[in-house]
C-alpha atoms as a PDB file:
ATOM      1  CA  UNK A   1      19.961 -19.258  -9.346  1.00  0.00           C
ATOM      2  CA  UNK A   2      17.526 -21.694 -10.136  1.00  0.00           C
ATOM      3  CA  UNK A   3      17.853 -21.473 -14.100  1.00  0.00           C
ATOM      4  CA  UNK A   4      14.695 -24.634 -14.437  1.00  0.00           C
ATOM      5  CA  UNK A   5      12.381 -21.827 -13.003  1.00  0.00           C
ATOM      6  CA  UNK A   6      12.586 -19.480 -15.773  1.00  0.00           C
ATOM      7  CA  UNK A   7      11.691 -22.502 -18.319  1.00  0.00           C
ATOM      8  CA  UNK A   8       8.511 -23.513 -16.404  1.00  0.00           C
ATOM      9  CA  UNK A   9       6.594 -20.361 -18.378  1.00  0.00           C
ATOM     10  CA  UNK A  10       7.376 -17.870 -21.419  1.00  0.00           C
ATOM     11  CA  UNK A  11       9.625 -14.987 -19.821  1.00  0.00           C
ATOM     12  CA  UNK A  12       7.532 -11.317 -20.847  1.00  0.00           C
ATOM     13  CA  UNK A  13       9.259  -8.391 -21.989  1.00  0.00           C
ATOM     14  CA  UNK A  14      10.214  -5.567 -19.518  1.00  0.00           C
ATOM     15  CA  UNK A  15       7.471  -3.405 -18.791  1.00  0.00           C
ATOM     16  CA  UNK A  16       8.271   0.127 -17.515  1.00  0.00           C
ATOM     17  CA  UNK A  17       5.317   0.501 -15.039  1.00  0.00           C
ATOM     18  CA  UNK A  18       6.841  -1.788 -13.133  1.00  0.00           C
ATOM     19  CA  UNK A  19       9.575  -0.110 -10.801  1.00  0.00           C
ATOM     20  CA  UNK A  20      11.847  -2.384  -8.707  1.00  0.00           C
ATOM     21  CA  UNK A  21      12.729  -1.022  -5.218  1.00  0.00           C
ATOM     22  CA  UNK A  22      16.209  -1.702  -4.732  1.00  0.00           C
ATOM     23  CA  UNK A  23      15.972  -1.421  -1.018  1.00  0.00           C
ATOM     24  CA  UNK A  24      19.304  -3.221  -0.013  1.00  0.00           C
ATOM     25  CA  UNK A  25      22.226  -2.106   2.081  1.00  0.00           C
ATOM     26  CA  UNK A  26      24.617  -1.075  -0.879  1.00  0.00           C
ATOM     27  CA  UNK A  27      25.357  -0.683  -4.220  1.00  0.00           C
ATOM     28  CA  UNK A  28      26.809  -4.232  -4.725  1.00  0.00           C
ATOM     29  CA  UNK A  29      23.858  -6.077  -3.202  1.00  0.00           C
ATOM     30  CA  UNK A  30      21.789  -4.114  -5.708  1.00  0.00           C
ATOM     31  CA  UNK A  31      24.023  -4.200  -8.451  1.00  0.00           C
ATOM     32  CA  UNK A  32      23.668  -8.172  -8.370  1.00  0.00           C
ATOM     33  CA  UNK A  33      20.043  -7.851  -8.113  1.00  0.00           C
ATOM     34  CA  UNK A  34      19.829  -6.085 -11.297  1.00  0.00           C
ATOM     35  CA  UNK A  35      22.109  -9.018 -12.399  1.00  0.00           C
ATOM     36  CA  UNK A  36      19.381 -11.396 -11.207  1.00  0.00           C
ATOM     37  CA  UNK A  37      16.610  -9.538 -12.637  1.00  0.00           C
ATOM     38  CA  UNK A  38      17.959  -9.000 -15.987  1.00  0.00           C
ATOM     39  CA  UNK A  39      16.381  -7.714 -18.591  1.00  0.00           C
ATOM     40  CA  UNK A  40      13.055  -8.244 -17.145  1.00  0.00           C
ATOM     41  CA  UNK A  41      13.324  -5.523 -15.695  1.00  0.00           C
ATOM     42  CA  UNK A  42      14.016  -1.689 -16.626  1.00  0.00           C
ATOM     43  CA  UNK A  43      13.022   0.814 -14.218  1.00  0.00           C
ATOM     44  CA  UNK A  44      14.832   0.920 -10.600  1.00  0.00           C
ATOM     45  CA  UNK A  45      14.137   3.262  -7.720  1.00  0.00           C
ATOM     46  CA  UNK A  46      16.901   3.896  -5.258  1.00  0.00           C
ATOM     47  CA  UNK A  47      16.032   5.231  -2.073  1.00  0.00           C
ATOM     48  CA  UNK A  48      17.852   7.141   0.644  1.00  0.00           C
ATOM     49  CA  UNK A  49      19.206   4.004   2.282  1.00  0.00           C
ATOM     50  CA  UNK A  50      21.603   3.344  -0.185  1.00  0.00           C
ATOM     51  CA  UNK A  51      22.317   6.858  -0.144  1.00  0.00           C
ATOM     52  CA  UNK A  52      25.569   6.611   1.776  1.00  0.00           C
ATOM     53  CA  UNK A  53      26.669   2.622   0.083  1.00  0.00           C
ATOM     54  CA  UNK A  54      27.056   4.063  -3.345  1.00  0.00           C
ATOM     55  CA  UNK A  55      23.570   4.452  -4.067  1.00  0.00           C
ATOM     56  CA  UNK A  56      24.042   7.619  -7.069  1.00  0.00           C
ATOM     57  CA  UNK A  57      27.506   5.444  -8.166  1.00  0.00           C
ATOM     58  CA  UNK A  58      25.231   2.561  -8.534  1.00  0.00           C
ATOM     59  CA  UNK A  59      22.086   4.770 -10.029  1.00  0.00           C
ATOM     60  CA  UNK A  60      24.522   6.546 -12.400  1.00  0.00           C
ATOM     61  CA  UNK A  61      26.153   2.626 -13.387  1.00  0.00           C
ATOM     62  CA  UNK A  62      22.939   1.451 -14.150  1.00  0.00           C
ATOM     63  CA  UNK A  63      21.399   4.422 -16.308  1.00  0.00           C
ATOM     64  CA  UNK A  64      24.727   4.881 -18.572  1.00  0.00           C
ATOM     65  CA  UNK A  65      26.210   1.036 -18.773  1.00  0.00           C
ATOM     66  CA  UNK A  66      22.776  -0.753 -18.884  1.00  0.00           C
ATOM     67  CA  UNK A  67      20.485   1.585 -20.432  1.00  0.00           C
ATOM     68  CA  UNK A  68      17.972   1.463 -17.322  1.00  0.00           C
ATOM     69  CA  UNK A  69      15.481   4.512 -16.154  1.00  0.00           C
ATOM     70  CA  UNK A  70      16.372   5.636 -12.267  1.00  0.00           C
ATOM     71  CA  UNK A  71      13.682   6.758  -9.646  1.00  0.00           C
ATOM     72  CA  UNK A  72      15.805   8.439  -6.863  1.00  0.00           C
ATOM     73  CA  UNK A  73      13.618   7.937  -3.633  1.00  0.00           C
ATOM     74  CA  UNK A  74      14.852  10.869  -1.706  1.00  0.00           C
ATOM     75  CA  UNK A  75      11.596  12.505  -0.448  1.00  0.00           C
ATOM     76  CA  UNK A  76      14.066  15.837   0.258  1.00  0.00           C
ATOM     77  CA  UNK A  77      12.630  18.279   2.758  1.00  0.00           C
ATOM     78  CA  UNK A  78      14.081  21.795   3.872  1.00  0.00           C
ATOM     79  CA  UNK A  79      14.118  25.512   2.778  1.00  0.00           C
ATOM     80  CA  UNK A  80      13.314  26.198  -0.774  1.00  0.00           C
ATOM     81  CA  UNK A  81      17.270  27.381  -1.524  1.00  0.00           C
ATOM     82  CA  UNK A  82      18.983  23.881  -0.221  1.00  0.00           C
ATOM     83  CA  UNK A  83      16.304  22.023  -2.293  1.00  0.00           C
ATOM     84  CA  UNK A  84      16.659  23.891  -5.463  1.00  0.00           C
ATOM     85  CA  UNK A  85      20.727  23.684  -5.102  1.00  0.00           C
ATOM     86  CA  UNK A  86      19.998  20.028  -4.126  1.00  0.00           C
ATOM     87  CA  UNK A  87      17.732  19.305  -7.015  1.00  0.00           C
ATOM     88  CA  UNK A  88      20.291  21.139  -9.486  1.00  0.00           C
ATOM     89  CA  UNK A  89      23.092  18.657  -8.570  1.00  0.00           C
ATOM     90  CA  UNK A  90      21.008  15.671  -9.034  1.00  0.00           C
ATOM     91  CA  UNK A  91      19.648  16.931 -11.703  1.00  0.00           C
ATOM     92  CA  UNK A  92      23.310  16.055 -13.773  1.00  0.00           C
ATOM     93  CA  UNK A  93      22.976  12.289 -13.521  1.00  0.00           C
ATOM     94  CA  UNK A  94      20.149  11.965 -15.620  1.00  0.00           C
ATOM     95  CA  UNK A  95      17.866  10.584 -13.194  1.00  0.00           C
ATOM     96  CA  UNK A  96      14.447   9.970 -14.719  1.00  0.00           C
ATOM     97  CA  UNK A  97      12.311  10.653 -11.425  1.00  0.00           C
ATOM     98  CA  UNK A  98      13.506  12.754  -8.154  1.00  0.00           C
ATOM     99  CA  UNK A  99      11.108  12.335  -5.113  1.00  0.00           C
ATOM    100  CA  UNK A 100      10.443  15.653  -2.906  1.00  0.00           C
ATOM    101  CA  UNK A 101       7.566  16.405  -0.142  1.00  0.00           C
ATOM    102  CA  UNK A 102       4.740  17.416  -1.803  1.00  0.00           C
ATOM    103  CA  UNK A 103       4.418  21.294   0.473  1.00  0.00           C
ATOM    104  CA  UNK A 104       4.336  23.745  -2.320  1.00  0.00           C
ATOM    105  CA  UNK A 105       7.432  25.761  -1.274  1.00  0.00           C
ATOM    106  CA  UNK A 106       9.552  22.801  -1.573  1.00  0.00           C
ATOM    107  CA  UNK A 107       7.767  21.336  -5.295  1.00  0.00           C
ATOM    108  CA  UNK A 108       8.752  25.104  -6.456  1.00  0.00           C
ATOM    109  CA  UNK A 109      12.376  25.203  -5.394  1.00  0.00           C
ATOM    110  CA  UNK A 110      12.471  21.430  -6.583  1.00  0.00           C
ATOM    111  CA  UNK A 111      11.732  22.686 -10.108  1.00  0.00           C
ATOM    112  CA  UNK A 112      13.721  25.637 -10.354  1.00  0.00           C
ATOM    113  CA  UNK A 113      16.901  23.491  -9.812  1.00  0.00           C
ATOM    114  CA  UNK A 114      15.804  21.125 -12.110  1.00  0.00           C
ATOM    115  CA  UNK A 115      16.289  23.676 -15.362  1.00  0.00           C
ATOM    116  CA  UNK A 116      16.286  22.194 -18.632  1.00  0.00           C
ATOM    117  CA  UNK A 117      16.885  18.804 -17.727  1.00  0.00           C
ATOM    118  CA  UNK A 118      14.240  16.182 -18.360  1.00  0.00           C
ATOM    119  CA  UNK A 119      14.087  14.679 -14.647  1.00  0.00           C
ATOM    120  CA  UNK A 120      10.218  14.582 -13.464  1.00  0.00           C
ATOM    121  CA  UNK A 121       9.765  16.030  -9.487  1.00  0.00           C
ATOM    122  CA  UNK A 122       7.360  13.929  -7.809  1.00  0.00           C
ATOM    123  CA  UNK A 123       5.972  14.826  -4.688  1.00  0.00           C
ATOM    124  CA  UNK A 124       5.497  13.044  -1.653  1.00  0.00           C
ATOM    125  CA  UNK A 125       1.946  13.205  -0.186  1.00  0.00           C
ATOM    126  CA  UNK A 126       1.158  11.309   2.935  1.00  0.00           C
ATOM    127  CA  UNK A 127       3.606   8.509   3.268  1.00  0.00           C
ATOM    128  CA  UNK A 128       2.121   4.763   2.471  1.00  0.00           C
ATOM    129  CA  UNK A 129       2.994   3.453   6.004  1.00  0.00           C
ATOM    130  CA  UNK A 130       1.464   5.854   8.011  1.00  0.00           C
ATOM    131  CA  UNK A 131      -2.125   5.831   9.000  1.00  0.00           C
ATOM    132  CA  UNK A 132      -4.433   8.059  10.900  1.00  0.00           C
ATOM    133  CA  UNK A 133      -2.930   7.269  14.621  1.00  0.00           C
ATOM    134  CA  UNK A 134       0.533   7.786  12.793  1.00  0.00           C
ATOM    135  CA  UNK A 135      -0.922  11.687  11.603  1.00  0.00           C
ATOM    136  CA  UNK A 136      -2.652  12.638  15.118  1.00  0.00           C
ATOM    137  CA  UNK A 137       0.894  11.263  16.973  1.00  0.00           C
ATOM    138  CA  UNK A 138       2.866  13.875  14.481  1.00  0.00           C
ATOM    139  CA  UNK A 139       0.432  16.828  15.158  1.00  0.00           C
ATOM    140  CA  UNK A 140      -0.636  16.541  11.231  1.00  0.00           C
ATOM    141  CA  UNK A 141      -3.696  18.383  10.622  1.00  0.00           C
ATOM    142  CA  UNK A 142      -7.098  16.208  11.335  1.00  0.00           C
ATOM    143  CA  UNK A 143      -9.232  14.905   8.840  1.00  0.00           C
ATOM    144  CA  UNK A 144      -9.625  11.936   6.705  1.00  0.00           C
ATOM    145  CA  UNK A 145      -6.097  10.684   4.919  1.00  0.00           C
ATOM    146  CA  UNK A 146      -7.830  10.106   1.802  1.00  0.00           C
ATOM    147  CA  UNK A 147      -9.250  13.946   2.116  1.00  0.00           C
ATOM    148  CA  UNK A 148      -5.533  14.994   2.943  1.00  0.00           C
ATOM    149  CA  UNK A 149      -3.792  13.153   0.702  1.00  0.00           C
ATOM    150  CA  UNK A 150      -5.728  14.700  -2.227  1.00  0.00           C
ATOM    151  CA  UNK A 151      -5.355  18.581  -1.008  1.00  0.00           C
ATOM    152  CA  UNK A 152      -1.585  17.874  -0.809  1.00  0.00           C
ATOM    153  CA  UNK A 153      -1.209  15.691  -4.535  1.00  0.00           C
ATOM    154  CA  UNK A 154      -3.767  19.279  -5.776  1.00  0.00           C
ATOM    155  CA  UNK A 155      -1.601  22.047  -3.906  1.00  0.00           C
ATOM    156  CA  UNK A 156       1.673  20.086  -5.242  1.00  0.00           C
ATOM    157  CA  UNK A 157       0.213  19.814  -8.980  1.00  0.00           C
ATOM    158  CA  UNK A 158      -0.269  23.630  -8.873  1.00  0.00           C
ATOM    159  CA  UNK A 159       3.072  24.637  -7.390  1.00  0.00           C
ATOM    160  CA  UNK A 160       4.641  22.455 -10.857  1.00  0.00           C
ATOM    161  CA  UNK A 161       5.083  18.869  -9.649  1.00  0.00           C
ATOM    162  CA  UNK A 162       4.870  16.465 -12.565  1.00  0.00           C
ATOM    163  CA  UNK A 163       3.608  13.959 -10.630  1.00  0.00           C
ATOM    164  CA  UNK A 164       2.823  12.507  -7.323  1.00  0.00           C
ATOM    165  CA  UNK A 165       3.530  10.051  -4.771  1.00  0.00           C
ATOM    166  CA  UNK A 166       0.327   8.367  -3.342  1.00  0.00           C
ATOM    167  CA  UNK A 167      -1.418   4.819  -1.907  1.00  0.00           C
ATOM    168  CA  UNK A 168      -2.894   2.335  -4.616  1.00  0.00           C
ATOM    169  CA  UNK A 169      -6.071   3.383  -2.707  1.00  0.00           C
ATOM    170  CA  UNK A 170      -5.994   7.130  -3.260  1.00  0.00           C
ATOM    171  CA  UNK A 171      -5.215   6.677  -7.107  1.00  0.00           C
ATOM    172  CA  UNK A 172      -8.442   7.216  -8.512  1.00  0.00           C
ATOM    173  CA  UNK A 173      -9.042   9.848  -6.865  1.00  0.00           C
ATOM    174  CA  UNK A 174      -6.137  11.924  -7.548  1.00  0.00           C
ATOM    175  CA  UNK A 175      -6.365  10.464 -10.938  1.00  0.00           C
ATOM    176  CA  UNK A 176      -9.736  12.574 -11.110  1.00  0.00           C
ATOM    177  CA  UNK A 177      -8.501  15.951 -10.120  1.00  0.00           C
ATOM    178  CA  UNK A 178      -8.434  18.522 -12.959  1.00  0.00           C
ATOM    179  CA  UNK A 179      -5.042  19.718 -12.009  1.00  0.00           C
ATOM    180  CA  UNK A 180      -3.979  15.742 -12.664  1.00  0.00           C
ATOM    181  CA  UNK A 181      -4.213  16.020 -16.083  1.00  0.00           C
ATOM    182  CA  UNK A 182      -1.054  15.075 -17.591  1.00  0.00           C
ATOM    183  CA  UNK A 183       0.375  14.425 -14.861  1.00  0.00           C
ATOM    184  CA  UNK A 184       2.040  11.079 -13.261  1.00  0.00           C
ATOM    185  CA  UNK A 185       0.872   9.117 -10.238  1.00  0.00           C
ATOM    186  CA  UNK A 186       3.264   6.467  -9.095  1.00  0.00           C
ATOM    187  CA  UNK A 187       2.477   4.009  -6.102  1.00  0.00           C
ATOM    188  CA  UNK A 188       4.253   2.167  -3.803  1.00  0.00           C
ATOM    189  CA  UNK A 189       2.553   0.127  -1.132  1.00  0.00           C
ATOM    190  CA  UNK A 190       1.806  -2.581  -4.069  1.00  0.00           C
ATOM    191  CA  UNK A 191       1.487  -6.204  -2.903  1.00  0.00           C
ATOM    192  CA  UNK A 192       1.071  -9.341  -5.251  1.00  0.00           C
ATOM    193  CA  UNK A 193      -1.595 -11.493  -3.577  1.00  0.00           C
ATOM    194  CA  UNK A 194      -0.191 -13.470  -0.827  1.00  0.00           C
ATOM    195  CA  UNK A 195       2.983 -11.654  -0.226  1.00  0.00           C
ATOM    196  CA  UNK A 196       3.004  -9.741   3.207  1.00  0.00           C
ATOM    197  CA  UNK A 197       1.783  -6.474   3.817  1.00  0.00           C
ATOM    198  CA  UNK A 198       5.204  -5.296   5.693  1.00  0.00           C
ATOM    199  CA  UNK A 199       5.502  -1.659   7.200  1.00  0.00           C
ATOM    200  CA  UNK A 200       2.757  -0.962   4.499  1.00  0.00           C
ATOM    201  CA  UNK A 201      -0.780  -0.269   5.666  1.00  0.00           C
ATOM    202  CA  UNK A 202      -2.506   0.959   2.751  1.00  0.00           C
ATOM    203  CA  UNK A 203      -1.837  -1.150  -0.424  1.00  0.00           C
ATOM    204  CA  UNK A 204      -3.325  -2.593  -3.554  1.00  0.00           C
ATOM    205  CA  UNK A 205      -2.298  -5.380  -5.894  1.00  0.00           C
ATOM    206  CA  UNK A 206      -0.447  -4.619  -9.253  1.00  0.00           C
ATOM    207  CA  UNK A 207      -3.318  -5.389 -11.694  1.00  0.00           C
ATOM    208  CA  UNK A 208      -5.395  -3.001  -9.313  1.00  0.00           C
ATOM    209  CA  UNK A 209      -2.893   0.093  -8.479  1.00  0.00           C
ATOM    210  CA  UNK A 210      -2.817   0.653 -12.331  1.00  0.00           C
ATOM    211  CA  UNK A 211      -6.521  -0.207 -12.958  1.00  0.00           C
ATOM    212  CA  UNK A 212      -7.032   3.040 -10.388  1.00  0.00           C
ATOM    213  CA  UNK A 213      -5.317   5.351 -12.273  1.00  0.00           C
ATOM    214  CA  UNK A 214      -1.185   4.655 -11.385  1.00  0.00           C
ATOM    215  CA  UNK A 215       1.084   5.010 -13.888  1.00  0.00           C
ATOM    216  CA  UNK A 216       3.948   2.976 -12.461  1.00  0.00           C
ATOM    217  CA  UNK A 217       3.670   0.991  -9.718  1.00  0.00           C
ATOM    218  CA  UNK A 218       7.103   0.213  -6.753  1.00  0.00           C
ATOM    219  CA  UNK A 219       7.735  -3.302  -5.592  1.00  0.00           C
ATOM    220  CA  UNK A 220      10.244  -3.803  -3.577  1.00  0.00           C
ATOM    221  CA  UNK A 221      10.294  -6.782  -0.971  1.00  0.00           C
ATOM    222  CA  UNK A 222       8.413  -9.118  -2.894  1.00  0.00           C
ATOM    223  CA  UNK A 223      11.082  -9.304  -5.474  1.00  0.00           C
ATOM    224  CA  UNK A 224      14.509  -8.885  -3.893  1.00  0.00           C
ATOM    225  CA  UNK A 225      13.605 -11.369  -1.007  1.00  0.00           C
ATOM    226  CA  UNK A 226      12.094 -14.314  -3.264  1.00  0.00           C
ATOM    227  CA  UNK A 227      13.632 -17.356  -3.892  1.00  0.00           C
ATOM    228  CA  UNK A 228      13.886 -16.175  -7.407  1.00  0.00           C
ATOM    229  CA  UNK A 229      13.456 -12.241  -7.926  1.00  0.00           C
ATOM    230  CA  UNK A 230      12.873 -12.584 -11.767  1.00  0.00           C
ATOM    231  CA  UNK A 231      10.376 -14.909 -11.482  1.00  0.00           C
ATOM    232  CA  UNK A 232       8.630 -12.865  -9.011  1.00  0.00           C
ATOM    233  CA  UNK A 233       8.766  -9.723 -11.193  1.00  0.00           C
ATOM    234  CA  UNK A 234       8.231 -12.114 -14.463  1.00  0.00           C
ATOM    235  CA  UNK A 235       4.428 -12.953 -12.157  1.00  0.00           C
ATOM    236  CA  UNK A 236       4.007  -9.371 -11.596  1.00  0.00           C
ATOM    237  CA  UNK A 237       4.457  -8.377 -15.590  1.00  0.00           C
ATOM    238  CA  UNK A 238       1.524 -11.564 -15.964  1.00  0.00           C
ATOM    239  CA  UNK A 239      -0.533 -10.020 -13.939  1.00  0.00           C
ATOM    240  CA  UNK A 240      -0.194  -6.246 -15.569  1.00  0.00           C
ATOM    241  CA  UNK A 241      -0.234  -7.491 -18.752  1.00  0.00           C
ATOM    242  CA  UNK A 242      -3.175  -9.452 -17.978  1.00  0.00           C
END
């Protein structure tokens, strides 16, 4: 660690719109990033690659030993009785956010199995790495995205999602739906400038994904792979603060 970094500027408290991706190959590797990050940093999403290296050990560590909030990334898809049974089980490690595909059927059965608990169901709409050609090659139905992306985060508000999944560059518009009141919009496919796009093709800096309408904003590779991952999330609270 490069401890000298940290003292080059005034270290900002943790801000909860910012959610760290913890998209690493198992629970250690992102239990020492959290040990990097410190407490700069208090919202984590964990994603279905960790899934099988001890990804709801790790999730269930962090919430109950270090106080953190957990976004579990699993985008689940299938028939409305697997999800809700699913949902219910997840549903008993406190997570603060569950991720499902935003078709009504599946938003539905996410929130019957989430009963009393306080976990929010976000739904998926149109995945940040795809574009158009990605859409036509999977038979999706034609259109613009943006026009798309908006009919699912609507149809997924009405069947009880409490928030939705979307681009930086859809934000405002979802943001302006009337079934979007009160609800959350959380984006991934955020970029700091000069970090690389990635496998993300539709993306938006910080300052600008919450300036649309986001609530909380994922960041993932340009933290865990910098030189110094809490002084690249320390530059991303400047800039949200700002």
């Amino acid at each position: 660690m490069q401890a000298g970094a940290y003292a080059m500027s005034p270290s900002l408290p943790s801000d909860d719109r910012l959610i760290v991706a913890i998209d690493l190959p198992n629970a250690l590797a992102g239990l020492q990033l959290t040990e990097q990050l410190g407490d700069a940093v208090s919202f984590y999403k964990i994603g279905l690659g960790m899934l099988t290296g001890g990804g709801l050990a790790l999730a269930n560590e962090l919430k109950q030993d270090h106080g953190k909030r957990i976004f579990m990334d699993l985008k689940l898809f299938d028939i409305g009785a697997t999800v809700e049974n699913a949902v219910r089980g997840l549903a008993h490690f406190d997570l603060d956010f569950l991720t499902v595909h935003g078709d009504p059927h599946v938003v539905r059965a996410a929130r019957e199995g989430v009963g009393g608990k306080e976990m929010k169901i976000l739904a998926v709409t149109i995945l940040t790495s795809l574009d158009r050609t990605d859409l036509d090659a999977a038979l999706i139905s034609s259109g613009d995205i943006t026009d798309l992306v908006i009919s699912r985060a609507a149809r997924a508000f009405e069947a009880g999602a409490d928030g939705v999944i979307s681009s930086p560059q859809e934000a405002a518009l979802i943001r302006a739906l009337p079934e979007a009141q009160g609800k959350l919009i959380v984006t991934p496919g955020v970029r700091p400038i000069g970090t690389a796009l990635g496998d993300q093709k539709r993306v938006a800096t910080p300052a600008q994904a919450l300036s649309d309408g986001a609530d909380h904003i994922v960041v993932g590779r340009p933290i865990w792979a910098a030189e110094s991952p809490r002084e690249a999330a320390q530059n991303i609270l400047r800039d949200i603060s700002g």
